[in-house]
Protein backbone atom coordinates (compact mmCIF):
# COMPACT_ATOMS: atom_id res chain seq x y z
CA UNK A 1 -28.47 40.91 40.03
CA UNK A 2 -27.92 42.98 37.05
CA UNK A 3 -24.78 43.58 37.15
CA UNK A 4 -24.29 39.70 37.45
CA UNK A 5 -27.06 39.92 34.37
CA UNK A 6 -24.60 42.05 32.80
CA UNK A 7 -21.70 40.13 32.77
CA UNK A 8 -23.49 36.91 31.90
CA UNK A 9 -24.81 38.94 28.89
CA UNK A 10 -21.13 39.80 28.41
CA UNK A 11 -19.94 36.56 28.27
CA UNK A 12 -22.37 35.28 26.10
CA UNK A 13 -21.90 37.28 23.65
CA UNK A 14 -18.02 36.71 23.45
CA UNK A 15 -18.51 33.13 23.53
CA UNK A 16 -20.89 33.83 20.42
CA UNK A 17 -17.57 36.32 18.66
CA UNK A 18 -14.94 33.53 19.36
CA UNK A 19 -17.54 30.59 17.49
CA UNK A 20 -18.36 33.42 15.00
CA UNK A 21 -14.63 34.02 14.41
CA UNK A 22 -13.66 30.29 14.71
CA UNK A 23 -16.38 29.30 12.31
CA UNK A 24 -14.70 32.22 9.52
CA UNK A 25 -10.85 30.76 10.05
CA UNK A 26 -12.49 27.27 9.06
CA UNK A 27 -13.89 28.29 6.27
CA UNK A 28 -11.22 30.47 5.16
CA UNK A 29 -8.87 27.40 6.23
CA UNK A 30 -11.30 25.13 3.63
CA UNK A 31 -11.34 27.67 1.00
CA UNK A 32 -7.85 27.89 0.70
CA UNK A 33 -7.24 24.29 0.90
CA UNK A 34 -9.90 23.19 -1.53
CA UNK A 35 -10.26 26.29 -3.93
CA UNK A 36 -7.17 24.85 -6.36
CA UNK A 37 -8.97 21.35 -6.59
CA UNK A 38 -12.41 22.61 -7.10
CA UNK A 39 -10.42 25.02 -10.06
CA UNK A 40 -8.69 21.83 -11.20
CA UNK A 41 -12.11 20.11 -11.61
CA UNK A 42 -13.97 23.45 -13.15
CA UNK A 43 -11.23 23.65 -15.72
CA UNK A 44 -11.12 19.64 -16.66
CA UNK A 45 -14.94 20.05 -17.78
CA UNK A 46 -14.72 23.28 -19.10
CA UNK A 47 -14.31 24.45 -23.09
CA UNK A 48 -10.68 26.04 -23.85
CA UNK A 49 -12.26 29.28 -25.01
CA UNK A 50 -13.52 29.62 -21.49
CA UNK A 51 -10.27 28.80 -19.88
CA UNK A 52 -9.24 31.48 -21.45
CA UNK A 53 -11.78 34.45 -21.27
CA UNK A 54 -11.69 37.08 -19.08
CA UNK A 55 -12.37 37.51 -16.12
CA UNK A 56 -12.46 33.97 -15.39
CA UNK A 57 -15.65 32.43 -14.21
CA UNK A 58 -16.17 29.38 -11.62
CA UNK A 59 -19.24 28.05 -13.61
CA UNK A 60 -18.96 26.95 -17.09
CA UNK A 61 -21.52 27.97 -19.62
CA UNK A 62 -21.34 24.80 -21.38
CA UNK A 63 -19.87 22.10 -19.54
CA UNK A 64 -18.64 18.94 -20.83
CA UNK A 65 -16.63 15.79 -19.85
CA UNK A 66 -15.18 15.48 -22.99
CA UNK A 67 -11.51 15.55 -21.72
CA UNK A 68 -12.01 12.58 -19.59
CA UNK A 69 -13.78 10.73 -22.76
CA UNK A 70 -10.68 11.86 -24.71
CA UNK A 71 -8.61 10.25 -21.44
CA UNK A 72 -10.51 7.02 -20.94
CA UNK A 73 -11.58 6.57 -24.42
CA UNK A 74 -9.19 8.38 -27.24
CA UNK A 75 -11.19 8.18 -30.36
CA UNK A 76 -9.86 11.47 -31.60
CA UNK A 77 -7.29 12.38 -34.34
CA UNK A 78 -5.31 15.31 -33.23
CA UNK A 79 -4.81 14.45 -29.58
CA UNK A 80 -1.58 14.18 -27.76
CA UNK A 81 0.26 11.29 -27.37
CA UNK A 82 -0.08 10.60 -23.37
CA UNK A 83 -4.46 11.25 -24.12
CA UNK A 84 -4.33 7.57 -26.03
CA UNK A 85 -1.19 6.29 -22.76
CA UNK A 86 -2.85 7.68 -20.19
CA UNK A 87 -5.18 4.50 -19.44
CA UNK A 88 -2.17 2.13 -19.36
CA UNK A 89 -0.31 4.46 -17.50
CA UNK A 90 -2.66 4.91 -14.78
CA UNK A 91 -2.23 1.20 -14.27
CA UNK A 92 1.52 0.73 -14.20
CA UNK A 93 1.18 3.79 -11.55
CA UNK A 94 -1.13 1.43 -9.58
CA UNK A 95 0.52 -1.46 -9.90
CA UNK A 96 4.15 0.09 -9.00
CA UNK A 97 2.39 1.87 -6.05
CA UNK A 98 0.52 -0.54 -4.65
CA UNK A 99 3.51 -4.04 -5.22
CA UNK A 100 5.61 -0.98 -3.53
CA UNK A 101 3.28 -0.70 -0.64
CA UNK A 102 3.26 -4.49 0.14
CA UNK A 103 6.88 -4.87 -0.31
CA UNK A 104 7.52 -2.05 2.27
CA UNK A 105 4.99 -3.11 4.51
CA UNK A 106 6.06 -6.39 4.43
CA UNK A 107 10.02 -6.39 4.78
CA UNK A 108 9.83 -3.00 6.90
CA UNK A 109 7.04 -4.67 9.65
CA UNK A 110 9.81 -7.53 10.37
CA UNK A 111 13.02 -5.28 10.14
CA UNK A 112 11.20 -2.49 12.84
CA UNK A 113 11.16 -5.37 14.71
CA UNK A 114 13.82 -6.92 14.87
CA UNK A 115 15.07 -3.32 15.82
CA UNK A 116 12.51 -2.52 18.70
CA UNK A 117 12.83 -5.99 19.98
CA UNK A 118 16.17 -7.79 19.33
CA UNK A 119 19.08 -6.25 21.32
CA UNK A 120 22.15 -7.36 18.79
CA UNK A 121 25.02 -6.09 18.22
CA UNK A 122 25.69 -2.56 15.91
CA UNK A 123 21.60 -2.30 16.15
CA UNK A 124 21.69 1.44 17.11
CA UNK A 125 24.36 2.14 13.89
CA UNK A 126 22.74 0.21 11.66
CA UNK A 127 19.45 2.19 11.89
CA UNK A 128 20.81 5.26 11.99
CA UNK A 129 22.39 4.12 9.03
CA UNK A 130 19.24 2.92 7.02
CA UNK A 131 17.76 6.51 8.59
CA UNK A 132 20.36 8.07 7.20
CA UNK A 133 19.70 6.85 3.69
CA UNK A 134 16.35 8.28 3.85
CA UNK A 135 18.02 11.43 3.72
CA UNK A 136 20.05 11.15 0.94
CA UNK A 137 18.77 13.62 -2.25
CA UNK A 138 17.54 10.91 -4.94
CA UNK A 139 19.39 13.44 -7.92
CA UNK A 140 22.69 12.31 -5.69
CA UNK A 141 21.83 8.76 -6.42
CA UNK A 142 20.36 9.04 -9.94
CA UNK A 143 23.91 8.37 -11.97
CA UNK A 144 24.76 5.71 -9.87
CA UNK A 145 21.17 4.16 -9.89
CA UNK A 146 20.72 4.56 -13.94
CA UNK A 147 24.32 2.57 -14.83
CA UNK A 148 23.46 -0.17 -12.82
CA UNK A 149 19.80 -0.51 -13.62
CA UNK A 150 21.33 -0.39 -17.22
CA UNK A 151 23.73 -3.01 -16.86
CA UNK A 152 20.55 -5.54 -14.66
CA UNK A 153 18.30 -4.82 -17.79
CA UNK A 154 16.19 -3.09 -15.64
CA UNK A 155 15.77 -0.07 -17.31
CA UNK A 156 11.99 0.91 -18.62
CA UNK A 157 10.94 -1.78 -16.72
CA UNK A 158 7.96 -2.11 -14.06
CA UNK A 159 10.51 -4.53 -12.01
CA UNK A 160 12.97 -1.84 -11.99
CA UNK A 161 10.63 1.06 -11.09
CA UNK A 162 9.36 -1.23 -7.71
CA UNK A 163 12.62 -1.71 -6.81
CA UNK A 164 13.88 1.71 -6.84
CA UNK A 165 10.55 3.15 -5.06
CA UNK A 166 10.86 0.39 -2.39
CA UNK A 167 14.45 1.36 -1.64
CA UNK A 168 13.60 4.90 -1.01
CA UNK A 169 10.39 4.22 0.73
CA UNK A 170 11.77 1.55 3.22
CA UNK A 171 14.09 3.59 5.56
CA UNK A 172 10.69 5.45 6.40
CA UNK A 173 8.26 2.45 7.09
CA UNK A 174 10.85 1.43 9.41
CA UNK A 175 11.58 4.43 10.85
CA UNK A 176 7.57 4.44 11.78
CA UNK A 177 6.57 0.95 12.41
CA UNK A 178 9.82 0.95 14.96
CA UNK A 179 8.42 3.54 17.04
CA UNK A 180 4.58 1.71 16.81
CA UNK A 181 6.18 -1.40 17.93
CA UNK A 182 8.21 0.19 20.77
CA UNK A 183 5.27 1.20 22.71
CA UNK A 184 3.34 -1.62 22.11
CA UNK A 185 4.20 -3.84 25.92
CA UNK A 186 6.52 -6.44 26.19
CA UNK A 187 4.21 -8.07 28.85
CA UNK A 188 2.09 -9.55 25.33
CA UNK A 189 4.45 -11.33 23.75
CA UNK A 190 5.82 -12.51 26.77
CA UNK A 191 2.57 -14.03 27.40
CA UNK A 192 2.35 -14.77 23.81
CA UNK A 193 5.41 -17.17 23.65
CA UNK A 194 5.18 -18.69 26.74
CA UNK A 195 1.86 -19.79 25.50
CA UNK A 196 4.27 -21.62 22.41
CA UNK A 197 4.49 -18.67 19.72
CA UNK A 198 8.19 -17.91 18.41
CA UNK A 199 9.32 -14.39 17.82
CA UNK A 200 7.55 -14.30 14.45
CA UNK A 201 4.40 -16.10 15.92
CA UNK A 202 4.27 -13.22 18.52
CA UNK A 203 4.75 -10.63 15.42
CA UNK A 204 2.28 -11.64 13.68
CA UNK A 205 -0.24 -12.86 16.02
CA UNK A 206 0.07 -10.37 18.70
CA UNK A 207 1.97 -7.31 17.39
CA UNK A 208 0.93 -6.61 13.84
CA UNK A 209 -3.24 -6.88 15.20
CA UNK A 210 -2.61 -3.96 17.28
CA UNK A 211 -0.47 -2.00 14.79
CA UNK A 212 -3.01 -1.88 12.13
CA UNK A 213 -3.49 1.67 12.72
CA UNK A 214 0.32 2.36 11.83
CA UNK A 215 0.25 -0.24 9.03
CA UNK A 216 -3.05 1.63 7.62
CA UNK A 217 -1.19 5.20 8.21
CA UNK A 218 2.46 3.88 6.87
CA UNK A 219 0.82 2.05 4.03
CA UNK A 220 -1.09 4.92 3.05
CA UNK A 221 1.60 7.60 3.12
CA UNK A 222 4.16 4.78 1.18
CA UNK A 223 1.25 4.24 -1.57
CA UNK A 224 1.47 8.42 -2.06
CA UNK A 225 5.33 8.38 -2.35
CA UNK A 226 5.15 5.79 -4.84
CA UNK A 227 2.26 7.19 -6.78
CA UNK A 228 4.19 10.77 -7.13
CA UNK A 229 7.51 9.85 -7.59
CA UNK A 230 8.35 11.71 -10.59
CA UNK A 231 12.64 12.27 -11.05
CA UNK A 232 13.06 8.77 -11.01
CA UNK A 233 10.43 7.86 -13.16
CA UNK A 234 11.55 10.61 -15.90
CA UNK A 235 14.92 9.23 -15.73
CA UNK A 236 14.20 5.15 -15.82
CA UNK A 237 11.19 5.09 -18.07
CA UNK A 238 10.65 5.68 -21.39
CA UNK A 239 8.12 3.72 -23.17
CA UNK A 240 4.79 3.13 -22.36
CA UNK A 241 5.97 0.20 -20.76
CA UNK A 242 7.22 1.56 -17.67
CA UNK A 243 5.34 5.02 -18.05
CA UNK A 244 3.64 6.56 -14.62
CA UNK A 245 0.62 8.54 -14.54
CA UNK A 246 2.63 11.49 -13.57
CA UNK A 247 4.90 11.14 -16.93
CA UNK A 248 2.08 11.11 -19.06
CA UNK A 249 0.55 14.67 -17.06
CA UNK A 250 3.72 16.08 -17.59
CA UNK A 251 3.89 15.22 -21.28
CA UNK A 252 0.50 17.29 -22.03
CA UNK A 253 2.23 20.74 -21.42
CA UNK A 254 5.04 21.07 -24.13
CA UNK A 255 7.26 24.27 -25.39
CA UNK A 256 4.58 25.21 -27.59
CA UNK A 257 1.11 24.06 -26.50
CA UNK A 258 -0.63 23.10 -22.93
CA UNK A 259 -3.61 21.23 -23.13
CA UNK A 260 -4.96 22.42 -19.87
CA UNK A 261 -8.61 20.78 -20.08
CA UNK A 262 -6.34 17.04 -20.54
CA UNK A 263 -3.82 18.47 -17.63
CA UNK A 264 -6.61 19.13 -15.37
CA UNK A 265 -8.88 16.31 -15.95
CA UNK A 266 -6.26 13.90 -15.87
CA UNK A 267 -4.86 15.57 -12.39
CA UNK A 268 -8.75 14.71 -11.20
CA UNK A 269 -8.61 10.84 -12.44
CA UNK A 270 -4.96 11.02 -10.79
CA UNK A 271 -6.35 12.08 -7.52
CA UNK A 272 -9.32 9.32 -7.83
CA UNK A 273 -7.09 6.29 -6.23
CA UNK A 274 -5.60 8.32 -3.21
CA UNK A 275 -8.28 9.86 -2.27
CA UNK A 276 -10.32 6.71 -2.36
CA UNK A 277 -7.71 5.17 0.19
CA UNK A 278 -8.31 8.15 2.63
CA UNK A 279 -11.87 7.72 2.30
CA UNK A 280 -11.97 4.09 3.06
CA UNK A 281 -9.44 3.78 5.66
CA UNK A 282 -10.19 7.16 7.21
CA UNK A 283 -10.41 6.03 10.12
CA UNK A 284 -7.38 4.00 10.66
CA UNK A 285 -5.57 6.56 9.40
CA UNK A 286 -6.68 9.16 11.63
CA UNK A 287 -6.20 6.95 14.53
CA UNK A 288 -2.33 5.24 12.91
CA UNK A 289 -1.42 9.68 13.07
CA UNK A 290 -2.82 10.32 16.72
CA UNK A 291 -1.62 7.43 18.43
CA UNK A 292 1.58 7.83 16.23
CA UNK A 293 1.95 11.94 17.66
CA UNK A 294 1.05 10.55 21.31
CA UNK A 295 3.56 7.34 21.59
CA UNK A 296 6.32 8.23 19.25
């Protein structure tokens, strides 16, 4: 008995070192991870004097959210340009992203499946082809992309920035939503259009319901391509017409001067709209990655 004691005892306490030391990777994990946005935030309400001091202090003496005013509301003389764009900006980013997202999800939901479904001929080179694409470096297609947006009238134009984004975002929703499709059974819409449905009436009746998941996931991951597309932008806007959220960030740090308190506070009100959408469909999304890692 006490040697069994013992060894009970023994095991107990390395059950309690492996939590112990479990628990201390987390954190370490979550410190690493979330140090630079916590930084990001400390900075956007902190004075520039304290940026600068030394050593450099998580908690600011005299906080204030006076960068965000100057962001949301520019009422100042002195401030730079993208302070009094950044509001207008931040909504040609969401509206780009988002008419992006529907596009994609739209047009690459019926293309998957027409290639996880329809047995025609060239279908295995014609997705490798539209895969292939996807790899293609966008600075390979810039030249090509900017003389022919030119000649359409397309340039610093919203139009021209949603179709660019969709055609580099579309290979990958239906890369995805083929695979999501795929291991969905045939045996539903089978049943599905015997019961009278037609091979769209079975998509969207039947297959799309159960793909939400990889809709939610896809759509999510397309929004965040979209929102951070930055070469593209650079090279096809110019005005605020066009301008992205990202354009205006990078406009803040010049050869001579960085604003960091309007860099970091508008990286924060840049974040707001993703990280909303993770927050909201959390749960889809977490379930459109699993099921995507088990069936794919």
């Amino acid at each position: 008995m006490p040697k069994e004691s013992h060894r009970s005892t023994k095991a107990r306490i390395i059950h309690i070192l492996k939590r112990i030391g479990l628990y201390i990777l987390v954190i370490g994990i979550l410190a690493f991870s979330l140090a630079p946005i916590l930084w990001t935030f400390i900075s956007s309400i902190s004075k520039p004097v304290e940026l600068l001091s030394v050593p450099p202090h998580w908690i600011p003496n005299e906080p204030t959210l006076k960068n965000y005013i100057n962001l949301l509301h520019p009422v100042e003389r002195g401030l730079q340009l993208g302070a009094y764009e950044f509001g207008k900006a931040l909504v040609n980013s969401l509206i780009a992203a988002s008419v992006t997202t529907i596009i994609c999800l739209i047009i690459g939901s019926i293309t998957a499946y027409a290639f996880a479904r329809l047995d025609f001929r060239g279908r295995d080179t014609t997705f490798l082809a539209i895969i292939f694409s996807q790899m293609l470096p966008s600075v390979a297609l810039v030249i090509p992309i900017y003389i022919m947006f030119f000649q359409l009238k397309l340039l610093d134009t919203l139009p021209g920035l949603i179709i660019v984004y969709s055609t580099f975002t579309l290979p990958f929703v239906v890369w995805v939503m083929k695979g999501y499709f795929q291991a969905i059974p045939r045996e539903l819409e089978d049943a599905a259009r015997v019961d009278g449905c037609g091979r769209l009436g079975a998509l969207f009746r039947i297959v799309l319901p159960l793909s939400g998941p990889g809709l939610v996931a896809t759509g999510i991951f397309a929004f965040l391509g979209a929102w951070g597309e930055f070469f593209l932008t650079v090279v096809l806007a110019s005005t605020l017409r066009s301008k992205t959220v990202v354009m205006v960030i990078a406009e803040f740090s010049g050869q001579y001067k960085a604003d960091y308190g309007l860099t970091t506070a508008a990286g924060i009100l840049a974040s707001v709209p993703p990280i909303l959408l993770a927050l909201i469909f959390g749960d889809l999304l977490v379930q459109g990655l699993t099921s995507g890692g088990v069936k794919g």
